[in-house]
PDB file of N, CA and C in Angstrom:
ATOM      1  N   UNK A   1       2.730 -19.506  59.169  1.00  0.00           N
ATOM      2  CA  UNK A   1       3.107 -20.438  60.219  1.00  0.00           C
ATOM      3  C   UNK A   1       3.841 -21.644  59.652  1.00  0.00           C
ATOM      4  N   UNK A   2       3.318 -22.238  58.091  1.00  0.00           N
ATOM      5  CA  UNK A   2       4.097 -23.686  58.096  1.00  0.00           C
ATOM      6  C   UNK A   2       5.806 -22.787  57.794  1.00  0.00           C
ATOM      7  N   UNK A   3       5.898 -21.797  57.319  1.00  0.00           N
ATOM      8  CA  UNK A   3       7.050 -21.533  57.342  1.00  0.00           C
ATOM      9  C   UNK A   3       8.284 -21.581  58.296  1.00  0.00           C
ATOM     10  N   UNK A   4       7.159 -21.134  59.462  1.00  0.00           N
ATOM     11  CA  UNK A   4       7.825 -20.858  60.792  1.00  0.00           C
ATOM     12  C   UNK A   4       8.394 -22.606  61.184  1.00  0.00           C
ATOM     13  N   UNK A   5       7.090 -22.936  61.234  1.00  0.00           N
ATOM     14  CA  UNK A   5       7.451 -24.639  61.445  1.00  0.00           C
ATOM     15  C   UNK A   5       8.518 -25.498  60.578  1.00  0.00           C
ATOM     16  N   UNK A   6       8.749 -24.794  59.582  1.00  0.00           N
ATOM     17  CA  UNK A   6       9.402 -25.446  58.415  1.00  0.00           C
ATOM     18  C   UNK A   6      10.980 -25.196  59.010  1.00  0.00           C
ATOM     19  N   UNK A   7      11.056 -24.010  59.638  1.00  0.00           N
ATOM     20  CA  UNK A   7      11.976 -23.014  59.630  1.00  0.00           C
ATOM     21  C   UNK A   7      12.647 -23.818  61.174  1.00  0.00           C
ATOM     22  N   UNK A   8      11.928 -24.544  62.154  1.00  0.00           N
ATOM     23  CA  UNK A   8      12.198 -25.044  62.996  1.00  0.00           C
ATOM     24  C   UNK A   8      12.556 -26.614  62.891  1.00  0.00           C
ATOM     25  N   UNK A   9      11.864 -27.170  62.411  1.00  0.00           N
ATOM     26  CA  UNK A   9      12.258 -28.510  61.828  1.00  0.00           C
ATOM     27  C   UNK A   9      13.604 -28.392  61.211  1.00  0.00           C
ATOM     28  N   UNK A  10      13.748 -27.572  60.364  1.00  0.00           N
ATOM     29  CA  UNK A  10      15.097 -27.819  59.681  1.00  0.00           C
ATOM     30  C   UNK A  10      16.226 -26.891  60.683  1.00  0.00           C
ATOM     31  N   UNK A  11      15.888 -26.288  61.763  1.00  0.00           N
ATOM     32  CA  UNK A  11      16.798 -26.187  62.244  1.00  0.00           C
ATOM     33  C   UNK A  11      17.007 -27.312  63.574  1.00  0.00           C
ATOM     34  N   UNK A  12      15.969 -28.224  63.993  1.00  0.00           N
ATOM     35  CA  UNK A  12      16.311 -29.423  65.087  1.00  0.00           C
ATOM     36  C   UNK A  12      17.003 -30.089  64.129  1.00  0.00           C
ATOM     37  N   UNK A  13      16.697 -30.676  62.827  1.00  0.00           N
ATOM     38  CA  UNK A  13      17.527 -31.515  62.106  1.00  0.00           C
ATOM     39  C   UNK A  13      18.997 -31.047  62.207  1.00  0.00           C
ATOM     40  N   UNK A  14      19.275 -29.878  61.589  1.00  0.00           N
ATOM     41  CA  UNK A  14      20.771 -29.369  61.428  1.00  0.00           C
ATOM     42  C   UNK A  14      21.425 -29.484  62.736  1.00  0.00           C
ATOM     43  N   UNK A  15      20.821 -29.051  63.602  1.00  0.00           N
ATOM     44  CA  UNK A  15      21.385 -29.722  65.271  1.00  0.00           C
ATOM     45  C   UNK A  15      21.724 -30.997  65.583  1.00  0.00           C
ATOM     46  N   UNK A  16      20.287 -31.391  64.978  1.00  0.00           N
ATOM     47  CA  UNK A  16      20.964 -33.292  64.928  1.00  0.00           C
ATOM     48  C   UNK A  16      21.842 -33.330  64.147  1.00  0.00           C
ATOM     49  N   UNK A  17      21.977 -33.144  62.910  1.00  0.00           N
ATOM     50  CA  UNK A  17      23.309 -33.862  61.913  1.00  0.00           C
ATOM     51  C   UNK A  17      24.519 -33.203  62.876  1.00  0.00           C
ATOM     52  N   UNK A  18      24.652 -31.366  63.061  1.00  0.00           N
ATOM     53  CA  UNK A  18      26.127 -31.217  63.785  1.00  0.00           C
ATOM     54  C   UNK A  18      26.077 -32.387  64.781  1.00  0.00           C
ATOM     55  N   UNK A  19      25.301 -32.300  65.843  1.00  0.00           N
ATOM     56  CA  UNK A  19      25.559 -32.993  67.073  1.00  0.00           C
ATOM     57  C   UNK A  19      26.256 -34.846  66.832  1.00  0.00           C
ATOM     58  N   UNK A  20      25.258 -35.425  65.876  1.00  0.00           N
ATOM     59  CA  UNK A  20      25.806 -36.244  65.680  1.00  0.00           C
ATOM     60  C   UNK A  20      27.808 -36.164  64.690  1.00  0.00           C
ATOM     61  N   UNK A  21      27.884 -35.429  64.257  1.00  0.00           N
ATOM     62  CA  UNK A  21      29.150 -35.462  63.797  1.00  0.00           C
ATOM     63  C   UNK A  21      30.096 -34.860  64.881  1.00  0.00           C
ATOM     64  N   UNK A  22      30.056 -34.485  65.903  1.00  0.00           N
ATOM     65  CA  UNK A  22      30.825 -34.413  67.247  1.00  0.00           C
ATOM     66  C   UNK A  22      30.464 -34.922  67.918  1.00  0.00           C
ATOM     67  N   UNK A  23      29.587 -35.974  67.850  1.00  0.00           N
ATOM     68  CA  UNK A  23      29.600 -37.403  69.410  1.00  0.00           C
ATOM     69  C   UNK A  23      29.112 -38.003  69.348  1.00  0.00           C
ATOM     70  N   UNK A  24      29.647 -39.150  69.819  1.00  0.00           N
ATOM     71  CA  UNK A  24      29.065 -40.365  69.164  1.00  0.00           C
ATOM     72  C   UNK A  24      27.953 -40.697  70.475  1.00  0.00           C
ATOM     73  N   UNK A  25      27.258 -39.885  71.131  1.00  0.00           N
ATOM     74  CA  UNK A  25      25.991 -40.130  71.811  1.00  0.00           C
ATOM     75  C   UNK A  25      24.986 -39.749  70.812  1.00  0.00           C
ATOM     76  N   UNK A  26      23.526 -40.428  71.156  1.00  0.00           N
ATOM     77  CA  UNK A  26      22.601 -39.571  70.139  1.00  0.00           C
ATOM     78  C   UNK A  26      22.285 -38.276  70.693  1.00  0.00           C
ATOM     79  N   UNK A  27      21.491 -37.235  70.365  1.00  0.00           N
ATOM     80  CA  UNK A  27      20.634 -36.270  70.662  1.00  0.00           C
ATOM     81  C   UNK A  27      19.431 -36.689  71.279  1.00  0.00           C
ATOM     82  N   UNK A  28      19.315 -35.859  72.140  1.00  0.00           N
ATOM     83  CA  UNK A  28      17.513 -35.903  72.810  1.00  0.00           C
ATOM     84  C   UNK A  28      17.640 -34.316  72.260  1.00  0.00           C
ATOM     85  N   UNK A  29      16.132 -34.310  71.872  1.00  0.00           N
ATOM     86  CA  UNK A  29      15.438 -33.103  71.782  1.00  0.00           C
ATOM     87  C   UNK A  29      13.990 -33.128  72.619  1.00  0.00           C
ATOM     88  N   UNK A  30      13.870 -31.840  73.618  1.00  0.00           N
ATOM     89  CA  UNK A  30      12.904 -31.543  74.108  1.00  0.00           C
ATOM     90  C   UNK A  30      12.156 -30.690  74.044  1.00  0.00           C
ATOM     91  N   UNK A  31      10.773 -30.582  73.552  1.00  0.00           N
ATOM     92  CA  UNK A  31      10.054 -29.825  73.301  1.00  0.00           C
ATOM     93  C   UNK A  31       9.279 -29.280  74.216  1.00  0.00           C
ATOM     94  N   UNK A  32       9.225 -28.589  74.750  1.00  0.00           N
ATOM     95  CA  UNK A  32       8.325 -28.145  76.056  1.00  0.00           C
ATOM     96  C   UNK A  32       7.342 -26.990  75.653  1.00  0.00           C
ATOM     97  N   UNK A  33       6.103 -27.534  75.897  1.00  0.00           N
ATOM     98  CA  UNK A  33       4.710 -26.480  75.208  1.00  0.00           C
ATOM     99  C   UNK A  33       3.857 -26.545  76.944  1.00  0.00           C
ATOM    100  N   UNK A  34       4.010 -25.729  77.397  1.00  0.00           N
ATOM    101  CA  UNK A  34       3.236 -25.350  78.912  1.00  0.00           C
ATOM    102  C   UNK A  34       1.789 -23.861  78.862  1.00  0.00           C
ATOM    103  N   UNK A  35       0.857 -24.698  79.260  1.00  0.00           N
ATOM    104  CA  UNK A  35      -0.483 -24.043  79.682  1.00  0.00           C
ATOM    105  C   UNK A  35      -0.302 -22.332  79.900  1.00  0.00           C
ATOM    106  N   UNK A  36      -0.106 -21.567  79.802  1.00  0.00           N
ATOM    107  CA  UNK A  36      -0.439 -20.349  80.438  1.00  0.00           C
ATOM    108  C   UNK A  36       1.031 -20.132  80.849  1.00  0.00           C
ATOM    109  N   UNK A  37       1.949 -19.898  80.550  1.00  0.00           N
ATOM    110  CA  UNK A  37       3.744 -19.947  80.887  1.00  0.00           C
ATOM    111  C   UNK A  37       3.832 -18.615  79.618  1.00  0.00           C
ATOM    112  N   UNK A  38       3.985 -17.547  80.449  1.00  0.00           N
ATOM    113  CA  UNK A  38       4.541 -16.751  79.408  1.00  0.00           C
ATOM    114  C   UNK A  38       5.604 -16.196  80.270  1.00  0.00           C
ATOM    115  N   UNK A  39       6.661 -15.447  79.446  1.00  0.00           N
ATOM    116  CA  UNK A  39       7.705 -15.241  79.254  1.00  0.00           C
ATOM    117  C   UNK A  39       7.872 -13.825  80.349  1.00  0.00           C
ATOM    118  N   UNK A  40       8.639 -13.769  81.409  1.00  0.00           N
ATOM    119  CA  UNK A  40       9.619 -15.096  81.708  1.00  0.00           C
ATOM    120  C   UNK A  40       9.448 -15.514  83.037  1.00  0.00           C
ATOM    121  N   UNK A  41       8.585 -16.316  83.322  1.00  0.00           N
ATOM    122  CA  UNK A  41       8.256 -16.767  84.768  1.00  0.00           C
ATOM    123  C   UNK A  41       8.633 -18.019  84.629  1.00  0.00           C
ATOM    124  N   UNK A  42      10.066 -17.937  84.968  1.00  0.00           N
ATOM    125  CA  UNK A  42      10.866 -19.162  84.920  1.00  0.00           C
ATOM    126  C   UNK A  42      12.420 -18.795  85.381  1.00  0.00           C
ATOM    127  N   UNK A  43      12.840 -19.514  86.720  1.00  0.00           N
ATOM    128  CA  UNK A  43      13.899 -18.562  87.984  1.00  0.00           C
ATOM    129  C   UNK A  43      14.597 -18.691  86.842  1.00  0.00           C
ATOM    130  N   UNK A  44      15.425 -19.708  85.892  1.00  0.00           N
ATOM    131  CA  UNK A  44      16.151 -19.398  84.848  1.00  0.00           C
ATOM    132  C   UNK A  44      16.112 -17.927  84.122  1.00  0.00           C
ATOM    133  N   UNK A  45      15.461 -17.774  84.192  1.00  0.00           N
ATOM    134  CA  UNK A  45      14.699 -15.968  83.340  1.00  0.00           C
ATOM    135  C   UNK A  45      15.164 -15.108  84.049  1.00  0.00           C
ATOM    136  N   UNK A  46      15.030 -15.335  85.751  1.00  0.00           N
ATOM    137  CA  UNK A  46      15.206 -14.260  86.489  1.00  0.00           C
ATOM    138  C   UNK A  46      13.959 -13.899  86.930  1.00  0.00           C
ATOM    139  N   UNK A  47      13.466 -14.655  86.745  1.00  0.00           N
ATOM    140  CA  UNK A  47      11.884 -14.492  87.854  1.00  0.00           C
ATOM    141  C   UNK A  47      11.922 -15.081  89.255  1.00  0.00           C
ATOM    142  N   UNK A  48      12.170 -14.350  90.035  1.00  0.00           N
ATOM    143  CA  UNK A  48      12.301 -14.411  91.288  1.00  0.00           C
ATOM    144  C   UNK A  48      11.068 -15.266  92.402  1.00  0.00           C
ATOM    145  N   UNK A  49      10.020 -14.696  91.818  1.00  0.00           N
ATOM    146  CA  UNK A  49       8.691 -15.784  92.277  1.00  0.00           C
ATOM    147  C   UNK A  49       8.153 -16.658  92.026  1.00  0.00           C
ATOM    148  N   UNK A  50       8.875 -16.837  91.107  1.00  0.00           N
ATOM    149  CA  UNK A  50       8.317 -18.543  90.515  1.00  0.00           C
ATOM    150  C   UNK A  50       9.782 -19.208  90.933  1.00  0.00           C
ATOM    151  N   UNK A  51      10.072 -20.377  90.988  1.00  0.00           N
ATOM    152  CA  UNK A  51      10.376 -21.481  91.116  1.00  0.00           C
ATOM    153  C   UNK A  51      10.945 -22.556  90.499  1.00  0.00           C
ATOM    154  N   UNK A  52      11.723 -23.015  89.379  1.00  0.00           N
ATOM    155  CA  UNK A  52      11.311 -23.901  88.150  1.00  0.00           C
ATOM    156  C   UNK A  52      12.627 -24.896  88.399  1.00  0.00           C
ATOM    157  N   UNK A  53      12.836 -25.518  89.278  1.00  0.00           N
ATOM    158  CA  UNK A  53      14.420 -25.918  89.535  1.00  0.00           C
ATOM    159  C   UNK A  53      14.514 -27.261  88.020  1.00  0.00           C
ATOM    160  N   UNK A  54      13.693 -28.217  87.913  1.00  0.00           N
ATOM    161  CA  UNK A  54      14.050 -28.960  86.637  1.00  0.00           C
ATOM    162  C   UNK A  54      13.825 -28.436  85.639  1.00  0.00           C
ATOM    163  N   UNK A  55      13.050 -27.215  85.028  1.00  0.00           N
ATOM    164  CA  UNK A  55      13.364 -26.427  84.044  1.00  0.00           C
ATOM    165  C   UNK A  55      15.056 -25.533  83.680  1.00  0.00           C
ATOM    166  N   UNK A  56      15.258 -25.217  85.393  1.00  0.00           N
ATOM    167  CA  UNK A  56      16.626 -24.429  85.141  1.00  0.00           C
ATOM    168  C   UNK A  56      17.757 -25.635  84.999  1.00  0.00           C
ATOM    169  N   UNK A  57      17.557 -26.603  85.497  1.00  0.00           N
ATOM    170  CA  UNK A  57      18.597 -28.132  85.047  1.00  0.00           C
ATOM    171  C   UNK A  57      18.284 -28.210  83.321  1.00  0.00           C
ATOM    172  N   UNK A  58      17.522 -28.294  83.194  1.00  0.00           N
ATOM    173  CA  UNK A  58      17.182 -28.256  81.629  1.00  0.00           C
ATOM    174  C   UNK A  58      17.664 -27.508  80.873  1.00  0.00           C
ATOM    175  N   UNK A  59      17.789 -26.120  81.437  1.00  0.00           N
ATOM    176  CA  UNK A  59      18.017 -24.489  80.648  1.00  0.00           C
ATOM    177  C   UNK A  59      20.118 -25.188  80.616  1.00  0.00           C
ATOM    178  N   UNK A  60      20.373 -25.096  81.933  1.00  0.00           N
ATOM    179  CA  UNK A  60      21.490 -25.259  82.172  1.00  0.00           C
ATOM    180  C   UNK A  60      22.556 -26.729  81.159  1.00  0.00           C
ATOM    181  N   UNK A  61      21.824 -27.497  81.117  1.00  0.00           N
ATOM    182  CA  UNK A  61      22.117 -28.311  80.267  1.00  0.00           C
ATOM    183  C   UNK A  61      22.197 -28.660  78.604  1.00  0.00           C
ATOM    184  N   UNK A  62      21.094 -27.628  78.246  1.00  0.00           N
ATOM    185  CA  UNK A  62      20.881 -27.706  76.547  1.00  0.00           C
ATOM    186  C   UNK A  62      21.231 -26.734  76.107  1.00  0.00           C
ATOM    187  N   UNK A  63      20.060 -26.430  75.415  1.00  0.00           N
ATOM    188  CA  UNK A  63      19.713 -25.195  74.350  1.00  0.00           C
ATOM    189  C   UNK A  63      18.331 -24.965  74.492  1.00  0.00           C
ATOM    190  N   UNK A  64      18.575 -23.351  75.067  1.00  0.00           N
ATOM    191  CA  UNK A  64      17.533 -22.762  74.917  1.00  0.00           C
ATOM    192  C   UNK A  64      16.932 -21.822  74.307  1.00  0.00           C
ATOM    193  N   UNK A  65      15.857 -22.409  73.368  1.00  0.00           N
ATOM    194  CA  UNK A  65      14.806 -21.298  71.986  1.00  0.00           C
ATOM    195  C   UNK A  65      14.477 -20.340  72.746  1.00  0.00           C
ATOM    196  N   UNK A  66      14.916 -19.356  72.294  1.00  0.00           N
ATOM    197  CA  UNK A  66      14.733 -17.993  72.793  1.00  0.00           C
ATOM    198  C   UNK A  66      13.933 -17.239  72.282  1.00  0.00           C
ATOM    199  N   UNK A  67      13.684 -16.924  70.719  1.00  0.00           N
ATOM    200  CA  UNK A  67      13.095 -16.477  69.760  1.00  0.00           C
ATOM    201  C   UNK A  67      12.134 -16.981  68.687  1.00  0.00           C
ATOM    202  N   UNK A  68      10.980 -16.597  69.044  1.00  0.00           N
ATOM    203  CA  UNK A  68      10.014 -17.369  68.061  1.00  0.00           C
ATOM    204  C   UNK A  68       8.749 -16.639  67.757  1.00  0.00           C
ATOM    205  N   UNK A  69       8.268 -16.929  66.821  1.00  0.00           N
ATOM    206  CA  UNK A  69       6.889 -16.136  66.439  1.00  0.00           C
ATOM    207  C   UNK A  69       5.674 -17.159  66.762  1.00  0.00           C
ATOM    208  N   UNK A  70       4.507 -16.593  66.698  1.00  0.00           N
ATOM    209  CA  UNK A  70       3.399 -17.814  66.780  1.00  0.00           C
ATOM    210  C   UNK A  70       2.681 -17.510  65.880  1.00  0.00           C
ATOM    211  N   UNK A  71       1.713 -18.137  65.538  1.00  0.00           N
ATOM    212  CA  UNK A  71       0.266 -18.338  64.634  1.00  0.00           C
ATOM    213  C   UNK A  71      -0.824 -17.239  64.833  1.00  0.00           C
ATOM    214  N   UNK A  72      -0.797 -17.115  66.107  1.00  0.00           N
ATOM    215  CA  UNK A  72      -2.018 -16.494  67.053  1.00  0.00           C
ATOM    216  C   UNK A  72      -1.104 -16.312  68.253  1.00  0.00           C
ATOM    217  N   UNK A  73      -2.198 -15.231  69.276  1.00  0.00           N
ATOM    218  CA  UNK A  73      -1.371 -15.317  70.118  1.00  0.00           C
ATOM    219  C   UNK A  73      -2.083 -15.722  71.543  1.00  0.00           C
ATOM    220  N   UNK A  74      -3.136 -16.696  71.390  1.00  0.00           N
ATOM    221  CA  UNK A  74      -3.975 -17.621  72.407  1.00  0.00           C
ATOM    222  C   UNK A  74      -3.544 -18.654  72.522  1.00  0.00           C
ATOM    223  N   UNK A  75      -3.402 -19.448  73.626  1.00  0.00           N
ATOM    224  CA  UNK A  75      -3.259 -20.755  73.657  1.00  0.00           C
ATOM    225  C   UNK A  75      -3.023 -21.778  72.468  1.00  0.00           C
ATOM    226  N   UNK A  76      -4.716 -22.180  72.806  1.00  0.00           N
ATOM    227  CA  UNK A  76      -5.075 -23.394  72.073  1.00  0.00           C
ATOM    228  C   UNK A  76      -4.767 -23.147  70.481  1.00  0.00           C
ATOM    229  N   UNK A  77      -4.946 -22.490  70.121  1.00  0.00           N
ATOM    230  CA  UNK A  77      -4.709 -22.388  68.318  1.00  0.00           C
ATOM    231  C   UNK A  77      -3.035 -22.148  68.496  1.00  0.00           C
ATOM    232  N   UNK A  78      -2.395 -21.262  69.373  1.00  0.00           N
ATOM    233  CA  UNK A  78      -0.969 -21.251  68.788  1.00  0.00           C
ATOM    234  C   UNK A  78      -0.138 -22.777  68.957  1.00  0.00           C
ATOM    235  N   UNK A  79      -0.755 -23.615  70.004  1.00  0.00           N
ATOM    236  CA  UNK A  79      -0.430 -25.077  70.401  1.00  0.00           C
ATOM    237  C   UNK A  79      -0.943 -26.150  69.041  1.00  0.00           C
ATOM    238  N   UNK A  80      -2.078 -25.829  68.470  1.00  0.00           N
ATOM    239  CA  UNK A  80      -2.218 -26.201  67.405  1.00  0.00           C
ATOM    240  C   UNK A  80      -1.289 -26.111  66.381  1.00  0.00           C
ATOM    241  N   UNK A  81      -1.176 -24.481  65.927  1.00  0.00           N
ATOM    242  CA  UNK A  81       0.181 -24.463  64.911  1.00  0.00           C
ATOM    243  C   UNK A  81       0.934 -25.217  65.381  1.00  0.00           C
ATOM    244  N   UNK A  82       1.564 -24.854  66.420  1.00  0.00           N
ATOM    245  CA  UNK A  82       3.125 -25.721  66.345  1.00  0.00           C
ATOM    246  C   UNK A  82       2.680 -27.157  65.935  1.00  0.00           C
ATOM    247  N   UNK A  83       1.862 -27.862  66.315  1.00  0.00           N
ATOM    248  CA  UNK A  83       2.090 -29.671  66.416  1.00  0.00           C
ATOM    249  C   UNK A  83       1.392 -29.720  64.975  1.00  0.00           C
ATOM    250  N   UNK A  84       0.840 -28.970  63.985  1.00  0.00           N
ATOM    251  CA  UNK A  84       0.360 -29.873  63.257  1.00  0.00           C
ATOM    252  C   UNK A  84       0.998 -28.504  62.131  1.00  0.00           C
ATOM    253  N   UNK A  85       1.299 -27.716  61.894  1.00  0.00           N
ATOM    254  CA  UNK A  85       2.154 -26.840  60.908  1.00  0.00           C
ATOM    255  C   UNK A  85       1.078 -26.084  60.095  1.00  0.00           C
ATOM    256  N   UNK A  86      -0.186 -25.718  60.795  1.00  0.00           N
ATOM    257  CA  UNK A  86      -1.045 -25.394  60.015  1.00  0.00           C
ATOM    258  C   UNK A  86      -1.815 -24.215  60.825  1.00  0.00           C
ATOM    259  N   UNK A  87      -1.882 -23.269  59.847  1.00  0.00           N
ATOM    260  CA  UNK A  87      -2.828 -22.029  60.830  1.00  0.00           C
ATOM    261  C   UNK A  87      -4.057 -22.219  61.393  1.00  0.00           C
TER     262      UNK A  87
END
């Protein structure tokens, strides 16, 4: 996992340095970690019964992580890895 995390950090950074060398706005980066949200119940996705209109403004506007591994594959411990880089 710290790999994975390692592996993500240095790719928000490299986003920041390009981004900052094509505009002179800063970067926002948003991290979005949601309760029980698995993939893909989100109308952006193409899930028809769910709903997500400021998620799809979001989708529509950035960059969206598509691909990722986890720690575990429960909640609370995979929410753990990510924020603290540790299994």
């Amino acid at each position: 996992m710290k790999k994975t995390v390692s592996t993500l950090a240095l790719a928000l950074l490299l986003l920041n340095i390009y981004a900052q060398k094509n505009s002179t706005q800063p970067v926002n980066i948003l991290f979005v970690i949601a309760d029980d949200w698995s993939f893909p119940h989100a109308s952006f996705l193409g899930d028809n019964s769910v709903k997500t209109p400021n998620i799809d403004k979001l989708s529509k506007k950035g960059i969206v992580f598509n691909n990722s591994y986890c720690a575990t594959p429960s909640c609370t411990p995979s929410r753990a890895s990510i924020l603290t880089g540790r299994y």
